[in-house]
Protein backbone atom coordinates (compact mmCIF):
# COMPACT_ATOMS: atom_id res chain seq x y z
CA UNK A 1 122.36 111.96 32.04
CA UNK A 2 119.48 113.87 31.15
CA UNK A 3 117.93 116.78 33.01
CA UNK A 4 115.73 119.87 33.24
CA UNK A 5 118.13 122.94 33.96
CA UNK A 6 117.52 126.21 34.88
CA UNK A 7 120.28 128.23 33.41
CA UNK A 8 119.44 131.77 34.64
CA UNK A 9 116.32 132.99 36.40
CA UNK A 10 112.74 133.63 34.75
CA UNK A 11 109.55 132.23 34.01
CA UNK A 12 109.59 128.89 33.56
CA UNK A 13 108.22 128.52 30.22
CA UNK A 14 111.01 130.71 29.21
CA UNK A 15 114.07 129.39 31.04
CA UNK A 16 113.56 125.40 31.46
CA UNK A 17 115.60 123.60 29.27
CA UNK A 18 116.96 119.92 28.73
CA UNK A 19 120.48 119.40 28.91
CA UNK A 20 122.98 116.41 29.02
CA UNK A 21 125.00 116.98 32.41
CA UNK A 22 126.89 114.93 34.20
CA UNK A 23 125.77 112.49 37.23
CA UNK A 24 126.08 113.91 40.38
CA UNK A 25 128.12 113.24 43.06
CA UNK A 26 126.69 111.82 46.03
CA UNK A 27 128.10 113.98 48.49
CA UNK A 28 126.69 114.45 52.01
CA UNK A 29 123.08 112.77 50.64
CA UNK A 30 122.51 109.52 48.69
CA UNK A 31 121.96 109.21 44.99
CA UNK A 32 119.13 107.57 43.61
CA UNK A 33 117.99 106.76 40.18
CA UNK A 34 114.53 108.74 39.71
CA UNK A 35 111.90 106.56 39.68
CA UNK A 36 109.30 109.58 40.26
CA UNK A 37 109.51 113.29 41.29
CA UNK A 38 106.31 115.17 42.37
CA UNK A 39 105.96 118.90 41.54
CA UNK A 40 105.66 121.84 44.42
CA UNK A 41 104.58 125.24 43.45
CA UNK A 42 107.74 126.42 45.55
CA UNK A 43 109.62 124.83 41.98
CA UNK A 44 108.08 127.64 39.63
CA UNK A 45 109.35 129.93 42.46
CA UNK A 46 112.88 128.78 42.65
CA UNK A 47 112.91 128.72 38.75
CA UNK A 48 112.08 132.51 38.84
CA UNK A 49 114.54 133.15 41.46
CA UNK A 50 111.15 134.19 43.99
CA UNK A 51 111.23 131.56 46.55
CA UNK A 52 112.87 132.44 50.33
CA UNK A 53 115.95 130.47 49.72
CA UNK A 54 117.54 131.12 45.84
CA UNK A 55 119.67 128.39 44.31
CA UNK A 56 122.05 130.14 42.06
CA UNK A 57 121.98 128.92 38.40
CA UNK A 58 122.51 126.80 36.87
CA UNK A 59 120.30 123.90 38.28
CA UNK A 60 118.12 121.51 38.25
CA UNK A 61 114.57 121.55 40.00
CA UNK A 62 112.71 119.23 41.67
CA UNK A 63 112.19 119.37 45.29
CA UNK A 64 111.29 115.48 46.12
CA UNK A 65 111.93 112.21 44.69
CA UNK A 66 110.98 108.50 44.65
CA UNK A 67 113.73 106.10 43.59
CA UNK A 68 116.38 103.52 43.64
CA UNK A 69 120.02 104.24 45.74
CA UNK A 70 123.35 102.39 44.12
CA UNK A 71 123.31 99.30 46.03
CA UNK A 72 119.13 98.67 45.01
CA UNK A 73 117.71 100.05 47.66
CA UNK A 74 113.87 101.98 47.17
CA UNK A 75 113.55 105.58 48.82
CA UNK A 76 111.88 108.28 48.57
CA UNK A 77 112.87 111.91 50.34
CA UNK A 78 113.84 115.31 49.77
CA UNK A 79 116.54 116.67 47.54
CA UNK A 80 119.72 117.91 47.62
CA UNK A 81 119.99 120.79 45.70
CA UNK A 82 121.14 121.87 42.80
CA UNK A 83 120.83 118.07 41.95
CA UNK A 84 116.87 118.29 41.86
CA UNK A 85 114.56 115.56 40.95
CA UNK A 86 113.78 116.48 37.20
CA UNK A 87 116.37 114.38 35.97
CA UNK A 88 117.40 110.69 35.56
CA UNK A 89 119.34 110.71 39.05
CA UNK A 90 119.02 112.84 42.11
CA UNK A 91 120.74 113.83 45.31
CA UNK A 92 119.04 112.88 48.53
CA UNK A 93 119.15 114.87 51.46
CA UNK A 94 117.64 111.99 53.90
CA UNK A 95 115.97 109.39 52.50
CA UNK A 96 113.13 106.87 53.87
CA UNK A 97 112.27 103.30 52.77
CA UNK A 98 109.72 103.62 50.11
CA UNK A 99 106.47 102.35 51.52
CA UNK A 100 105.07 98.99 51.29
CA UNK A 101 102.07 98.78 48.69
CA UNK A 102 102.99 102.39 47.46
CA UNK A 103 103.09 103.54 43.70
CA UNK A 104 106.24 105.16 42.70
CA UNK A 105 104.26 108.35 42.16
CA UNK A 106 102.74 108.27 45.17
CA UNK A 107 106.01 107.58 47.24
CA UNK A 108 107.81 110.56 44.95
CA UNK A 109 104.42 112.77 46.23
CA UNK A 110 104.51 111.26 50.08
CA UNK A 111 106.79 113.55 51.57
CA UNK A 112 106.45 117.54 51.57
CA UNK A 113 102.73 117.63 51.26
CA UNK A 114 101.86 115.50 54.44
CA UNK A 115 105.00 116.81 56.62
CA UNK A 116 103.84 120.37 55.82
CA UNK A 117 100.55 119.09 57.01
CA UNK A 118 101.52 117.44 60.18
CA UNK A 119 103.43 120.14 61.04
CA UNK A 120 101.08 122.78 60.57
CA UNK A 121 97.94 120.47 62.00
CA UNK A 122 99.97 118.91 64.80
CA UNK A 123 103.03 121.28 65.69
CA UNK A 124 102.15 124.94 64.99
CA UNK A 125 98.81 124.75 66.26
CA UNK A 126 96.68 121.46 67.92
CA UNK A 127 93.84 120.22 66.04
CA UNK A 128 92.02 118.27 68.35
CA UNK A 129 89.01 115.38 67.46
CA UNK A 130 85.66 117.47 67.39
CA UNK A 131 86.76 120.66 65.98
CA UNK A 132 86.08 122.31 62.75
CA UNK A 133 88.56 122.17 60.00
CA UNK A 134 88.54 124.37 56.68
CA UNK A 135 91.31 123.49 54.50
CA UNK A 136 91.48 126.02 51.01
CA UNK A 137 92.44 124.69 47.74
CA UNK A 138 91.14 121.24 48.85
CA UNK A 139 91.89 119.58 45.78
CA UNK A 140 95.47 120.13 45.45
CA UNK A 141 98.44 118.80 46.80
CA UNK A 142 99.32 120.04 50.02
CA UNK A 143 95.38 120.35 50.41
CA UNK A 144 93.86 116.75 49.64
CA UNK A 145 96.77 115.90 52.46
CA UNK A 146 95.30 118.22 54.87
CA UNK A 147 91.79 116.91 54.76
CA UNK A 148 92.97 113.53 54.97
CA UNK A 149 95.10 114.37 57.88
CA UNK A 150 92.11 116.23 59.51
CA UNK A 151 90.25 112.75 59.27
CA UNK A 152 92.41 111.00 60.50
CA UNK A 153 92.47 113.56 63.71
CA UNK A 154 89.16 113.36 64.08
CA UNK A 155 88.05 116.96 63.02
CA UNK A 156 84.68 117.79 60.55
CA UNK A 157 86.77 119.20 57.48
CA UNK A 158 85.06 121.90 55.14
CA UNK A 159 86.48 121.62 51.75
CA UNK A 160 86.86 124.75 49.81
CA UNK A 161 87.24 124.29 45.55
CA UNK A 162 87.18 125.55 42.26
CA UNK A 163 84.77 123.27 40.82
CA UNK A 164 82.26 120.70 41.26
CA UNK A 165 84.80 118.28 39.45
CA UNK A 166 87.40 119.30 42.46
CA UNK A 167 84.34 119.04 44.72
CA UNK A 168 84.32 115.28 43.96
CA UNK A 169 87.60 114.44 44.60
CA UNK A 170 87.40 115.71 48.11
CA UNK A 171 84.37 114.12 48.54
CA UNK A 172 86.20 111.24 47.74
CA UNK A 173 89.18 111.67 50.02
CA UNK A 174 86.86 111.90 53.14
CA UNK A 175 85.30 115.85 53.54
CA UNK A 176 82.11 116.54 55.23
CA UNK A 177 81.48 119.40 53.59
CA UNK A 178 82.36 121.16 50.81
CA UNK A 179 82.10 124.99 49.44
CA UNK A 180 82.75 125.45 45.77
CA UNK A 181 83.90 128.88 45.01
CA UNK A 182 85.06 131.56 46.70
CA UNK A 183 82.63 134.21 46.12
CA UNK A 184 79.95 133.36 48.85
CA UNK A 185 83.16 131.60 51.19
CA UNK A 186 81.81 133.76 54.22
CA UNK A 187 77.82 132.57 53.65
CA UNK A 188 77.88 128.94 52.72
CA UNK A 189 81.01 128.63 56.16
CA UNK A 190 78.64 130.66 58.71
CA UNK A 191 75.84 128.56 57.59
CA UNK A 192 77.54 124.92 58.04
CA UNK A 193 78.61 126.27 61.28
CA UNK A 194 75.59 127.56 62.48
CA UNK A 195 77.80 131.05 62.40
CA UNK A 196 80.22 130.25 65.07
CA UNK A 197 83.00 129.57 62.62
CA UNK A 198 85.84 127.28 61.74
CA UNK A 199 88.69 126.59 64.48
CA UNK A 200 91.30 125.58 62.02
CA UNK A 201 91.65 127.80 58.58
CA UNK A 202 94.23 125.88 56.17
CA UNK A 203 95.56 128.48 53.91
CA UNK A 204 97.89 127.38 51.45
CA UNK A 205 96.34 130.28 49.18
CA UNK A 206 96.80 133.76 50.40
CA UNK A 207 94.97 136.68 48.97
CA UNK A 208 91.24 136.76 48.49
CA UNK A 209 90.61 133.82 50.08
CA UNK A 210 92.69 134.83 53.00
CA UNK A 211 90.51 137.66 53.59
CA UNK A 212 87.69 135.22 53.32
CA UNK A 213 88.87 133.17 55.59
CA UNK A 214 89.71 135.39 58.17
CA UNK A 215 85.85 136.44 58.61
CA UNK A 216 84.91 132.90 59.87
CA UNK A 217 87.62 132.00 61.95
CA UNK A 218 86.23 130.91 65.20
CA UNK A 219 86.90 132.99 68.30
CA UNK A 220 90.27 131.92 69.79
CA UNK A 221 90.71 129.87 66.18
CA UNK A 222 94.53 129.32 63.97
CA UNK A 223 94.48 130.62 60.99
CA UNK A 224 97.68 128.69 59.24
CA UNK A 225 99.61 130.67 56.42
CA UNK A 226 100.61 127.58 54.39
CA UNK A 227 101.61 129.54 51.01
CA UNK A 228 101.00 131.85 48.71
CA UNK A 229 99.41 130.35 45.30
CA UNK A 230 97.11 132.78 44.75
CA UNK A 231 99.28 135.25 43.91
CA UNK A 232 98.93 137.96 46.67
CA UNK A 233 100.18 138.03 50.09
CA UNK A 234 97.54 139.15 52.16
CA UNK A 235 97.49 141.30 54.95
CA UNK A 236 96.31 140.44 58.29
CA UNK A 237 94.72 143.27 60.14
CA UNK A 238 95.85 143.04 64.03
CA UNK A 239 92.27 144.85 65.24
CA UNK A 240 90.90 141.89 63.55
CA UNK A 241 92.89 139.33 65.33
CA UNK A 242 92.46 140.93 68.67
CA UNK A 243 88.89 140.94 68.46
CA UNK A 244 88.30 138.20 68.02
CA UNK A 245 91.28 136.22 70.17
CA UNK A 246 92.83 133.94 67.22
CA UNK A 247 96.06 133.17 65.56
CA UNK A 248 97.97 133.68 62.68
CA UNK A 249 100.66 131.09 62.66
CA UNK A 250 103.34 130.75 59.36
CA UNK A 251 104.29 127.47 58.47
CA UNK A 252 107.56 127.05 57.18
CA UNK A 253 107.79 123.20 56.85
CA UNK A 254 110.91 123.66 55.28
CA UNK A 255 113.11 125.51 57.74
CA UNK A 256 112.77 122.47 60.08
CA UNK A 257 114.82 120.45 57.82
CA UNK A 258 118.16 122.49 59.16
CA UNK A 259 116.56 123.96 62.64
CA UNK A 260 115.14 120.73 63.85
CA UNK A 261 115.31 117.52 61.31
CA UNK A 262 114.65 115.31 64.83
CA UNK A 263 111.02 116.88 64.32
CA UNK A 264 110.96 116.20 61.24
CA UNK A 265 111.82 112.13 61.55
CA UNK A 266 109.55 112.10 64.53
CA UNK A 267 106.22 113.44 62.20
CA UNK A 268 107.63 111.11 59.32
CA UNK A 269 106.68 107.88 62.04
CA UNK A 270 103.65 109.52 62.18
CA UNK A 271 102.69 109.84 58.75
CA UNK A 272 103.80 106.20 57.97
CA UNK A 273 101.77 105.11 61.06
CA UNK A 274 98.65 106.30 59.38
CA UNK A 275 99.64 104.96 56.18
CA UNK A 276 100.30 101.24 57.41
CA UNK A 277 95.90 101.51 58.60
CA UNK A 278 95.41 103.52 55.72
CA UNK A 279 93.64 105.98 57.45
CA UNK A 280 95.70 108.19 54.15
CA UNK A 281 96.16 107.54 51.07
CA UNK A 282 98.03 109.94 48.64
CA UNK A 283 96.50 110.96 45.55
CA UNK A 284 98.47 111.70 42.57
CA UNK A 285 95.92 113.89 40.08
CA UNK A 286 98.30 113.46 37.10
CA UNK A 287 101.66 111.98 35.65
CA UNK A 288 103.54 113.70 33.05
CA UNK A 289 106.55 112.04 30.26
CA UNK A 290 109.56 113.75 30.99
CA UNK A 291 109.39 115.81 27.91
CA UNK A 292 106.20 117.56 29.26
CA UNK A 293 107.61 119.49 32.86
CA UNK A 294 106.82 123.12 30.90
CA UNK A 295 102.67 121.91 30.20
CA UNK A 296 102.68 120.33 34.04
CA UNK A 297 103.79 123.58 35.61
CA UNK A 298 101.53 125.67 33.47
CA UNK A 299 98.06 123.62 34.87
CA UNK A 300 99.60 123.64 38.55
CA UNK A 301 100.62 127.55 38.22
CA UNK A 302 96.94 127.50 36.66
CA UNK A 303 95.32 125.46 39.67
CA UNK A 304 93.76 123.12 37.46
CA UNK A 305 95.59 120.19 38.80
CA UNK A 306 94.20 117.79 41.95
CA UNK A 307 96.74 115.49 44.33
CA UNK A 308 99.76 115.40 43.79
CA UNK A 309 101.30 116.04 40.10
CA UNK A 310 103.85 113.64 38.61
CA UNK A 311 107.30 113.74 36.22
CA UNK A 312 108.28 110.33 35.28
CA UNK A 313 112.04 109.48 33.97
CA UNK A 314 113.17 109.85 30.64
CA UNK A 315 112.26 106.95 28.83
């Protein structure tokens, strides 16, 4: 079959390669033939060799999949690496029946974005109807699943963007309010708040916007540490914190997988719950050809992308 390898660490534009490999063995997971596979930022990392858990090379990428097991059967789930999604068949690790009335892109993009949501929203901290959300990087991925998941709770979510265009979309997906930029972050949040603040800071970002963010958390407010696409691992002063009695709480959606994958089935009923009123619906910003994975990484490295982004089967 065919699929994306990465043969040794390093930028992705410099490593990624097609290769004819063999079809994987099932194993411990389920093998599917890849009807979709959504992109994750952690994917450029594990390509360089950067993220928290390294896959040696060689391997194929792709974190989570939408397809079609051996006996017909249409899931969607995460991987089982090395046999990542970017190829014509995939290892599952667990898999889930593909949802009723779902694209295939949208079932490849269901899982990781609105698990690390849940999880962050509903296990490491309790975002209750009435409060204040602000979710960064609204647009993206693992954003646009946030505010819809903050909807859904009940909460007013602020919508931080790039660009009016990005401001759209999250008007679209349900925000009350939305800040484009990041420059006056602190002004336009005190203002919509009346300068009491934000309970709930969704940071998939890190850096600058961190900092921002951290000057309008509400007293005794969660700030969540979601990721790191900005670049830049901020700090977070402990005076700050103190003073003003809130929270910084990491979420590692990923380590619950192995610690506690009951959790993990138990937000997945959840999710699907919502789905089946359609109180969320999961937007995919962009499908790519096979051919293309290099040019979709470089606009989601870029954060030009919205949703969820999209590599379709070879053809």
């Amino acid at each position: 079959m065919r699929a994306w390898r990465v043969p040794r660490y390093g930028p992705f534009d410099e490593v990624l390669e097609i290769a004819d490999v063999p079809s994987p063995s099932a194993g411990d997971g389920t093998r599917v033939r890849v009807a979709a596979a959504a992109l994750n930022f952690a994917d450029i990392l594990y390509t360089a060799g950067e993220y928290q858990e390294r896959v040696p090379p060689p391997f194929t990428p792709g974190l989570e999949v939408a397809g079609v097991t051996d006996d017909g059967r249409r899931v969607f789930g995460p991987v089982t690496m090395p046999h990542g999604g970017f190829a014509e068949e995939a290892v599952l690790r667990t898999t889930w029946p593909w949802p009723e009335g779902m694209s295939a892109a949208q079932a490849a993009g269901f899982f990781v974005a609105y698990q690390t949501g849940w999880c962050a929203l509903h296990h490491r901290t309790t975002l209750d109807a009435g409060e204040t959300l602000l979710v960064l990087a609204a647009a993206g991925g693992v954003g646009a699943a946030a505010v819809q998941l903050g909807r859904a709770a009940g909460a007013r979510v602020i919508a931080q963007v790039g660009d009016e265009a990005k401001a759209a979309v999250v008007r679209a997906l349900g925000a009350d309010e939305v800040v484009v930029g990041h420059d006056d972050l602190v002004t336009a949040v005190r203002d919509l708040t009346d300068g009491r603040g934000v309970d709930v800071v969704y940071d998939p970002v890190g850096g600058d916007l961190f900092d921002a963010a951290r000057r309008v958390v509400a007293f005794e407010g969660r700030l969540l540490v979601i990721g790191f696409a900005g670049g830049r691992i901020a700090d977070a002063p402990t005076n700050h914190a103190l003073v003003k009695n809130y929270g910084v709480l990491g979420v590692h959606w990923a380590a619950y997988q192995q610690r506690a994958p009951e959790l993990v089935a138990a937000w997945q009923r959840e999710i699907e719950a919502l789905w089946d009123r359609r109180a969320i619906d999961p937007l995919v910003g962009a499908e790519y050809a096979f051919e293309d994975l290099p040019a979709a990484f470089t606009e989601l490295q870029a954060r030009r992308t919205t949703g969820r982004v999209v590599l379709l089967p070879p053809r």
